[in-house]
Structures are given as structure tokens and as C-alpha cells.
N, C-alpha and C. Protein backbone atom coordinates (compact mmCIF):
# COMPACT_ATOMS: atom_id res chain seq x y z
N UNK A 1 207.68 -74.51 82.92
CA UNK A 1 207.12 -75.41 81.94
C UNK A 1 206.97 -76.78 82.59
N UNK A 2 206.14 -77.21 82.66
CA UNK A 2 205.32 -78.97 83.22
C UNK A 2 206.07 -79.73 82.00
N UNK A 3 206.81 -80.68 82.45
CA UNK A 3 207.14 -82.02 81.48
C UNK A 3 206.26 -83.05 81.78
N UNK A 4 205.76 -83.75 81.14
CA UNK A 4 204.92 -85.01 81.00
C UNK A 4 205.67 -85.89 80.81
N UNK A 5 205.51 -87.51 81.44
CA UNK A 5 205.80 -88.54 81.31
C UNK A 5 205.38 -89.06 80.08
N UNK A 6 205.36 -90.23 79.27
CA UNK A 6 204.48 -90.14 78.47
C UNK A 6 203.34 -91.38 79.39
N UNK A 7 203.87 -91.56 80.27
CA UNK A 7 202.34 -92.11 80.92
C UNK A 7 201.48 -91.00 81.31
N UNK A 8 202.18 -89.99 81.69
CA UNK A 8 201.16 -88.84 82.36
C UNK A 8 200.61 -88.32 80.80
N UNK A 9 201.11 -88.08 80.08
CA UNK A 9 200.58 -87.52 78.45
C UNK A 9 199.48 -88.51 77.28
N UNK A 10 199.49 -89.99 77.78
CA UNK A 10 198.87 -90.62 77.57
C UNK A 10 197.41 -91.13 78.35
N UNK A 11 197.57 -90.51 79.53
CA UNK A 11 196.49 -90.42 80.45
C UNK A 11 195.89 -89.13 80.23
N UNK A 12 196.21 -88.06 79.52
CA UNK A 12 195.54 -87.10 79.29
C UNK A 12 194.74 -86.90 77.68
N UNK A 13 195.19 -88.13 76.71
CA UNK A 13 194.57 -87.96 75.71
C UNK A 13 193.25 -87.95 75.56
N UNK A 14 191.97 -89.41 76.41
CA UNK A 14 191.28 -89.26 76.93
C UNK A 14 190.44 -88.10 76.53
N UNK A 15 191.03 -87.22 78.01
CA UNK A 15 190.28 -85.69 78.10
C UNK A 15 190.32 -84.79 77.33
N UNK A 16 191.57 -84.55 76.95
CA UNK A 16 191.81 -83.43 75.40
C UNK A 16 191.08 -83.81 74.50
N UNK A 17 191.13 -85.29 74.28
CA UNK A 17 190.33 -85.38 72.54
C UNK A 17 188.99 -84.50 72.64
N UNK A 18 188.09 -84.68 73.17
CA UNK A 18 186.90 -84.00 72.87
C UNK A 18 186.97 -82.49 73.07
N UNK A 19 188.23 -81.67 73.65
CA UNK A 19 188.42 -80.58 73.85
C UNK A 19 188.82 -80.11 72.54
N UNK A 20 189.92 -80.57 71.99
CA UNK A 20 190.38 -80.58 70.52
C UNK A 20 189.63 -80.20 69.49
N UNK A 21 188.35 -81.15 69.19
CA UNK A 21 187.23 -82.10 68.47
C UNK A 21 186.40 -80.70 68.57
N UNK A 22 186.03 -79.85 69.95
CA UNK A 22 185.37 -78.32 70.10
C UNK A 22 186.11 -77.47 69.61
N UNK A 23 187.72 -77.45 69.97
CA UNK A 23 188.46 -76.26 69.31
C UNK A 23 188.60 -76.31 67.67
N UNK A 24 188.68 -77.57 67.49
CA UNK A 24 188.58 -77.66 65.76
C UNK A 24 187.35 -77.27 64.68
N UNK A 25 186.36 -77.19 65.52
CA UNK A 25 184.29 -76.78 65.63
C UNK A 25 184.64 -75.50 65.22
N UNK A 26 184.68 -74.72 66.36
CA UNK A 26 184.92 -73.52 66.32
C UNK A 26 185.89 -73.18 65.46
N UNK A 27 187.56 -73.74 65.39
CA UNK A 27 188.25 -73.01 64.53
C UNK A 27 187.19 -72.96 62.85
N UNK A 28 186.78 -73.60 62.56
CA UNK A 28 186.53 -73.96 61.06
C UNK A 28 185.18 -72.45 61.18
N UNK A 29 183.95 -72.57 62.65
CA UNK A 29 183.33 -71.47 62.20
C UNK A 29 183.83 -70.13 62.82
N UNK A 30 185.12 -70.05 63.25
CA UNK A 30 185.38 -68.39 62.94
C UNK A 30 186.09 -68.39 61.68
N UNK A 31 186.85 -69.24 60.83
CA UNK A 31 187.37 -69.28 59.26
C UNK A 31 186.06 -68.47 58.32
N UNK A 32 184.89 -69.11 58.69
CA UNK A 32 184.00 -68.46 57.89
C UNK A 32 183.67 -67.20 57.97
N UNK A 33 184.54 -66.33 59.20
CA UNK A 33 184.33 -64.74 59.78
C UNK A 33 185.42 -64.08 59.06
N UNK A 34 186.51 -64.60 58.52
CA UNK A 34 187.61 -64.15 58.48
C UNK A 34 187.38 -62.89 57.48
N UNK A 35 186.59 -63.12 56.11
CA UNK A 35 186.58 -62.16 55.35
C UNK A 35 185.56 -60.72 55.53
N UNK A 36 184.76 -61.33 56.15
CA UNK A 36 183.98 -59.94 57.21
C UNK A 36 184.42 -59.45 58.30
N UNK A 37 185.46 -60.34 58.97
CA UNK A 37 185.84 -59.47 60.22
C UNK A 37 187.01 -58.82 59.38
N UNK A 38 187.69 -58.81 58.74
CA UNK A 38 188.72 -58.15 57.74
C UNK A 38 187.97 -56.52 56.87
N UNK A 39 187.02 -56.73 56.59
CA UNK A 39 186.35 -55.72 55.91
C UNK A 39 185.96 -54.97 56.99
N UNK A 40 185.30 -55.45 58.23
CA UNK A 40 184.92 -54.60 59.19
C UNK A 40 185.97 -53.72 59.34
N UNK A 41 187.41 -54.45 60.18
CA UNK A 41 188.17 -53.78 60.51
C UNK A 41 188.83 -52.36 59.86
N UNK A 42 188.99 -53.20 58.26
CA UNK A 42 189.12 -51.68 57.57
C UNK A 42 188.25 -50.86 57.22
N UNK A 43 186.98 -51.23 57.48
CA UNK A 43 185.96 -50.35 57.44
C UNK A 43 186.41 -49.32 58.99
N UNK A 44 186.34 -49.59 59.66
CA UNK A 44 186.57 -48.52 61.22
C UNK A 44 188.03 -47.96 60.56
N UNK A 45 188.78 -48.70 60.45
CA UNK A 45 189.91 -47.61 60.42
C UNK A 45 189.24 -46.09 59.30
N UNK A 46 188.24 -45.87 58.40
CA UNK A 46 187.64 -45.19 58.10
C UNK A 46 186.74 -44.41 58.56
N UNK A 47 186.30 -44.96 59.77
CA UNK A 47 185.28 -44.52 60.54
C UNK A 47 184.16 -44.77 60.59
N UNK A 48 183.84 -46.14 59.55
CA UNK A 48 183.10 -46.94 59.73
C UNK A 48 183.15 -48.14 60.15
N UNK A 49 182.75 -49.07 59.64
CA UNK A 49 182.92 -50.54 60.49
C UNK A 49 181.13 -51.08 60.33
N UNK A 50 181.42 -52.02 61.06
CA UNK A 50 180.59 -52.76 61.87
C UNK A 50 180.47 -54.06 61.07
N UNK A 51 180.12 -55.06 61.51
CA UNK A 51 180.00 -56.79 61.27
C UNK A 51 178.66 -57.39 61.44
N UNK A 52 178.10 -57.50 60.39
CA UNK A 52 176.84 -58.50 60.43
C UNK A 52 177.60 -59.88 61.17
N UNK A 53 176.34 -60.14 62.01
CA UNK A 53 176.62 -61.14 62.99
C UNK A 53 177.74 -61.14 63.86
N UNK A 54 178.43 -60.28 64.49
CA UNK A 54 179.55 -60.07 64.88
C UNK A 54 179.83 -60.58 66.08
N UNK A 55 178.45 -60.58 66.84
CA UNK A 55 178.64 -60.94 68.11
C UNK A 55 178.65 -62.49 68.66
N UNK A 56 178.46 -63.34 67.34
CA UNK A 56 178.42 -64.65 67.07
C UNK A 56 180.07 -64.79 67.14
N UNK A 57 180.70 -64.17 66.31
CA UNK A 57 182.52 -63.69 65.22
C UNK A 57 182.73 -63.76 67.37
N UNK A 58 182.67 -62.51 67.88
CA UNK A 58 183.27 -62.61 69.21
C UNK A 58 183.01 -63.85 70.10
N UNK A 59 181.58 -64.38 70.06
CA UNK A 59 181.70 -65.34 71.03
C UNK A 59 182.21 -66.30 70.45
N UNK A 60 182.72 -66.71 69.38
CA UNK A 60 183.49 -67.89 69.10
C UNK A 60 184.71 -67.75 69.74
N UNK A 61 185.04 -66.27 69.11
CA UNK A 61 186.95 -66.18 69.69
C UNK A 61 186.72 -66.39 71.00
N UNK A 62 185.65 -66.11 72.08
CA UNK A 62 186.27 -65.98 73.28
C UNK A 62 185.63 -67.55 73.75
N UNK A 63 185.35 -68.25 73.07
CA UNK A 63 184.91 -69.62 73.14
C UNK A 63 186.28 -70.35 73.25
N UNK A 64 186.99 -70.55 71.99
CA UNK A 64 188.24 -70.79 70.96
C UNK A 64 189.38 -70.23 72.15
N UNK A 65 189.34 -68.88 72.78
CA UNK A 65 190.32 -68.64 74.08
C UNK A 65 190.56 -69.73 74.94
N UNK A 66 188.89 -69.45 75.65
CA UNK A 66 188.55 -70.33 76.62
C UNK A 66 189.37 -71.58 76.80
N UNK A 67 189.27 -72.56 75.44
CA UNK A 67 189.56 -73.53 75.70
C UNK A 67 191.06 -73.68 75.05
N UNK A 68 191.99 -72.53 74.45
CA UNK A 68 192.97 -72.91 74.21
C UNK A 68 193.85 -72.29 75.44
N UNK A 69 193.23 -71.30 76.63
CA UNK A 69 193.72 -71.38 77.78
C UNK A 69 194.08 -72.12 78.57
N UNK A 70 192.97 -73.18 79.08
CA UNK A 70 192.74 -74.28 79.50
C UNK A 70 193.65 -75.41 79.53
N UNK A 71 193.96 -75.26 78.11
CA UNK A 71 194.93 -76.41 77.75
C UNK A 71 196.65 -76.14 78.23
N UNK A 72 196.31 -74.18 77.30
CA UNK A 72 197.93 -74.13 78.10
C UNK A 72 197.95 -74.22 79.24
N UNK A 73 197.33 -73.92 80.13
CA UNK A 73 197.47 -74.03 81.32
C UNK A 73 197.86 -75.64 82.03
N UNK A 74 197.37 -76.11 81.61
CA UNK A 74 197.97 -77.69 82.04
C UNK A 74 198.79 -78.12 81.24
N UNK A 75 199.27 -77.16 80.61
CA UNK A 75 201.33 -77.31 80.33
C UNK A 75 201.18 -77.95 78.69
N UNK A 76 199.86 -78.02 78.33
CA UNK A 76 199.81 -78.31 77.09
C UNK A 76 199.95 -77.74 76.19
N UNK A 77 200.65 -77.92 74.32
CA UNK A 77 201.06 -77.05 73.58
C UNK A 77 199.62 -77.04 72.51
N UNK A 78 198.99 -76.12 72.51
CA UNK A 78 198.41 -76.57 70.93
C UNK A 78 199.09 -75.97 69.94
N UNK A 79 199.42 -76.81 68.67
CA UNK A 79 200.06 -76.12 67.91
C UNK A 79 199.21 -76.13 66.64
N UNK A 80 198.20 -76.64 66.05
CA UNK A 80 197.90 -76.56 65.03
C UNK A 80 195.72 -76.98 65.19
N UNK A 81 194.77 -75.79 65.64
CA UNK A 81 193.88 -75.32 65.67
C UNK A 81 192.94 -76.14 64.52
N UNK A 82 193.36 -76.68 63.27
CA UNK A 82 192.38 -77.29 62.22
C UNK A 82 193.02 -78.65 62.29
N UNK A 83 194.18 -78.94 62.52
CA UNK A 83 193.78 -80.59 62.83
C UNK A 83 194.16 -81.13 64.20
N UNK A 84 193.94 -80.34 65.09
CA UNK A 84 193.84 -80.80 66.42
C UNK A 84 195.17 -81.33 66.93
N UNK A 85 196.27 -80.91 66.93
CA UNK A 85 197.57 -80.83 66.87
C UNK A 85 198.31 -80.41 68.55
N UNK A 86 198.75 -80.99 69.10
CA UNK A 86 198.98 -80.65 70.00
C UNK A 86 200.35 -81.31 70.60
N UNK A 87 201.52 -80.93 71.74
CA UNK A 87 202.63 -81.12 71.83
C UNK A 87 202.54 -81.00 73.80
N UNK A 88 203.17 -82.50 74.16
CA UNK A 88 203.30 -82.11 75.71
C UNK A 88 205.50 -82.10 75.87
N UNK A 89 205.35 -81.52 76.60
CA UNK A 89 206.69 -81.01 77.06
C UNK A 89 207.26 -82.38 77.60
N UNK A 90 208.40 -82.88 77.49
CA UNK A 90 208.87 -84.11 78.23
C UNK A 90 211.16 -84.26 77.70
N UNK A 91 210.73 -85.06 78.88
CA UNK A 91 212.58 -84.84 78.93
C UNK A 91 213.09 -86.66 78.24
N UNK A 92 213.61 -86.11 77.68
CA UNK A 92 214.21 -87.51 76.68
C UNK A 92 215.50 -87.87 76.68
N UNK A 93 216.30 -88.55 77.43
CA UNK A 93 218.06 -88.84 77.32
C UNK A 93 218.15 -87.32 77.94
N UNK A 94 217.67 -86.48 78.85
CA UNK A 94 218.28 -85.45 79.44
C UNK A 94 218.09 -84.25 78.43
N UNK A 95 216.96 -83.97 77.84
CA UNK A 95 216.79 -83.34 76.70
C UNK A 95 215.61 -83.02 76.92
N UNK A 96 215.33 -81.66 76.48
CA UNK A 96 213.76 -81.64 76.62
C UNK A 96 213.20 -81.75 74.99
N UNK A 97 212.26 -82.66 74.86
CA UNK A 97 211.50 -82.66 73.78
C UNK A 97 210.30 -82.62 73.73
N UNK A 98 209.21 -82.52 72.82
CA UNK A 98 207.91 -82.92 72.52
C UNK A 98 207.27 -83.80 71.79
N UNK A 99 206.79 -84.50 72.80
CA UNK A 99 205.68 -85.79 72.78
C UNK A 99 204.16 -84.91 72.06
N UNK A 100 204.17 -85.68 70.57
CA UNK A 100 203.45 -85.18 69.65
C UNK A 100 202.36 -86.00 69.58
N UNK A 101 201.25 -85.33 69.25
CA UNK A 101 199.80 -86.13 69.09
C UNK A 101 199.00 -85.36 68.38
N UNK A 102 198.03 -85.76 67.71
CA UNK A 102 196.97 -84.85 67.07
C UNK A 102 196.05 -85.76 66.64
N UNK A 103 194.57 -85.14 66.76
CA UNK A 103 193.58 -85.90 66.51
C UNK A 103 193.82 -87.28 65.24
N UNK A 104 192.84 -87.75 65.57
CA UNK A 104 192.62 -89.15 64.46
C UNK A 104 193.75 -90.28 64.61
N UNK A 105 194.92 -89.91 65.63
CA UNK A 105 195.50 -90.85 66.22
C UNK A 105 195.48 -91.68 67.42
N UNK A 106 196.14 -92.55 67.57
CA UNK A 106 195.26 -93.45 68.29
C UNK A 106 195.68 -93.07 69.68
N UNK A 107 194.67 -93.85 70.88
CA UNK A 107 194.94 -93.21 72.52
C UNK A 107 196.09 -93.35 72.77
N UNK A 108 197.50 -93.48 72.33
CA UNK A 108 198.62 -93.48 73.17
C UNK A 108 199.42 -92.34 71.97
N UNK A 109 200.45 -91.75 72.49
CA UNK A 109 201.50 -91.31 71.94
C UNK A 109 202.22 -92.37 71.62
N UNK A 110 202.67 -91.64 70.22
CA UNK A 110 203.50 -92.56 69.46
C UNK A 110 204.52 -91.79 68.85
N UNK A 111 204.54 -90.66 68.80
CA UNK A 111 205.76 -89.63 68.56
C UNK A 111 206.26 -88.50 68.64
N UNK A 112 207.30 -88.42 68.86
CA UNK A 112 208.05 -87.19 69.15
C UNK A 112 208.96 -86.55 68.33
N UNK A 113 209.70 -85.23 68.67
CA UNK A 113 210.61 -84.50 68.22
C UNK A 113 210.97 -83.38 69.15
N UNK A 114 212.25 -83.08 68.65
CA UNK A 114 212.76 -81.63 69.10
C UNK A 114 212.04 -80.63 68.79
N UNK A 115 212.74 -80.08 70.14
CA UNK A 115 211.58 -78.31 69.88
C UNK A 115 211.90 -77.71 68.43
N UNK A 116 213.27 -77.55 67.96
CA UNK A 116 213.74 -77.04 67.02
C UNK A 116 212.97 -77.49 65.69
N UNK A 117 212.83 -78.71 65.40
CA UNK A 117 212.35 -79.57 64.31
C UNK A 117 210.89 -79.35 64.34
N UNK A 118 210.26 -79.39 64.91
CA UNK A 118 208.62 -79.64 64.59
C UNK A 118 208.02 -80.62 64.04
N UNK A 119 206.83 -80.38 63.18
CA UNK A 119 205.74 -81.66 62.97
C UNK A 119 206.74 -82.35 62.21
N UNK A 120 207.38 -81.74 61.44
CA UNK A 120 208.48 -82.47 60.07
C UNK A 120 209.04 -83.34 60.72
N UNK A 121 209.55 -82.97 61.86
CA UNK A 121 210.83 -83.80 62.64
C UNK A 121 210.26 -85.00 63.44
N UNK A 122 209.13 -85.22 63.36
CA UNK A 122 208.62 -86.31 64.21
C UNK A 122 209.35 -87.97 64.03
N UNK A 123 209.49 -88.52 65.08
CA UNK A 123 210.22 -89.56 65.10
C UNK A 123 209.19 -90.58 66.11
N UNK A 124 209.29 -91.99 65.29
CA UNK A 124 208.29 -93.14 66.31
C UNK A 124 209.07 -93.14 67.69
N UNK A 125 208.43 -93.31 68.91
CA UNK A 125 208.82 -93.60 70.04
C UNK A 125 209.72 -94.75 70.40
């Protein structure tokens, strides 16, 4: 697991925001798949199936992958897909915690919490 400074986590807001801003795009239009890709599915377990517009339904998810790969991969957490929610790994008093951010806040981190606690647990820097 990559810990971030919060200078190094604040130098990356920048670039994420507009990554976010796409994953939040997409999350909202595969929401609108949810109740046809649901009917499909139990349609095949019958032996039928199939999805009007489906192949739109797949290239989102593998859109929506794409870029929530991306992110983990540079040690970033997304945790919450509709409001752009995201958590970098960082060590605090010898502790590992997460340096919290999510869209519509401003370019620097401003708070954190324990892994245990979550969004609830957030505390100002």
C-alpha cells in the first residue's frame, strides 16, 4: 500500500478531479441500466435474456473499470462512485490513516480519519 504525504495527495487533486467528474458521468449512466440489466439477467437464468442497448450497459462498466483501475493503481482509494469520494493512504503520529477528499471540495485536503471510522469519522487536519 503507497502512503501519501499530504503534499504528495494534494498535488494529485489537480489530476483526479476531472477523473472523478468522468467516473461520477458514467456512474449516474449505468444507474439508469440497473433495472434492465437486472431483468436481463433473470431473464437468462431462464434461458432467455438479452438487453436493449446492452452494449452501451457494457461499455460503460468497462469505461467506469478503466478508470477506477487507474486510480487504484496509484494507491488511490475510491470509496464512494456518486459523489466522487475518494481516500489516500498516509501515516499520522505512526498510524496509518486516510487523508479524505471528495469532489466540490476545495484543492487541498482538509480531512482525515481512521481506517476503522470512515466518512463519519472525519476530522479537520
Amino acid at each position: 500500500m503507497r502512503l501519501f504525504t499530504i503534499k504528495e495527495a494534494n498535488e494529485m487533486i489537480p489530476k483526479v478531479r476531472p477523473i472523478l467528474a468522468k467516473i461520477q458521468q458514467i456512474y449516474e449512466k449505468v444507474g439508469k441500466f440497473r433495472e434492465p440489466a437486472n431483468k436481463a439477467a433473470k431473464g437468462s437464468e431462464l434461458g432467455g435474456g438479452g438487453m436493449e442497448s446492452g452494449s452501451e450497459y457494457v461499455s460503460y462498466l468497462f469505461e467506469l473499470g478503466k478508470l477506477t483501475s487507474n486510480l487504484d493503481e496509484s494507491g488511490i482509494q475510491i470509496k464512494d462512485f456518486a459523489r466522487g469520494l475518494i481516500d489516500f493512504p498516509s501515516e499520522r503520529k505512526g498510524k496509518i490513516v486516510l487523508l479524505c477528499w471528495q469532489l466540490g471540495e476545495k484543492d487541498e485536503i482538509e480531512w482525515w480519519h481512521d481506517i476503522e471510522t470512515g466518512f463519519a469519522g472525519r476530522r479537520p487536519l
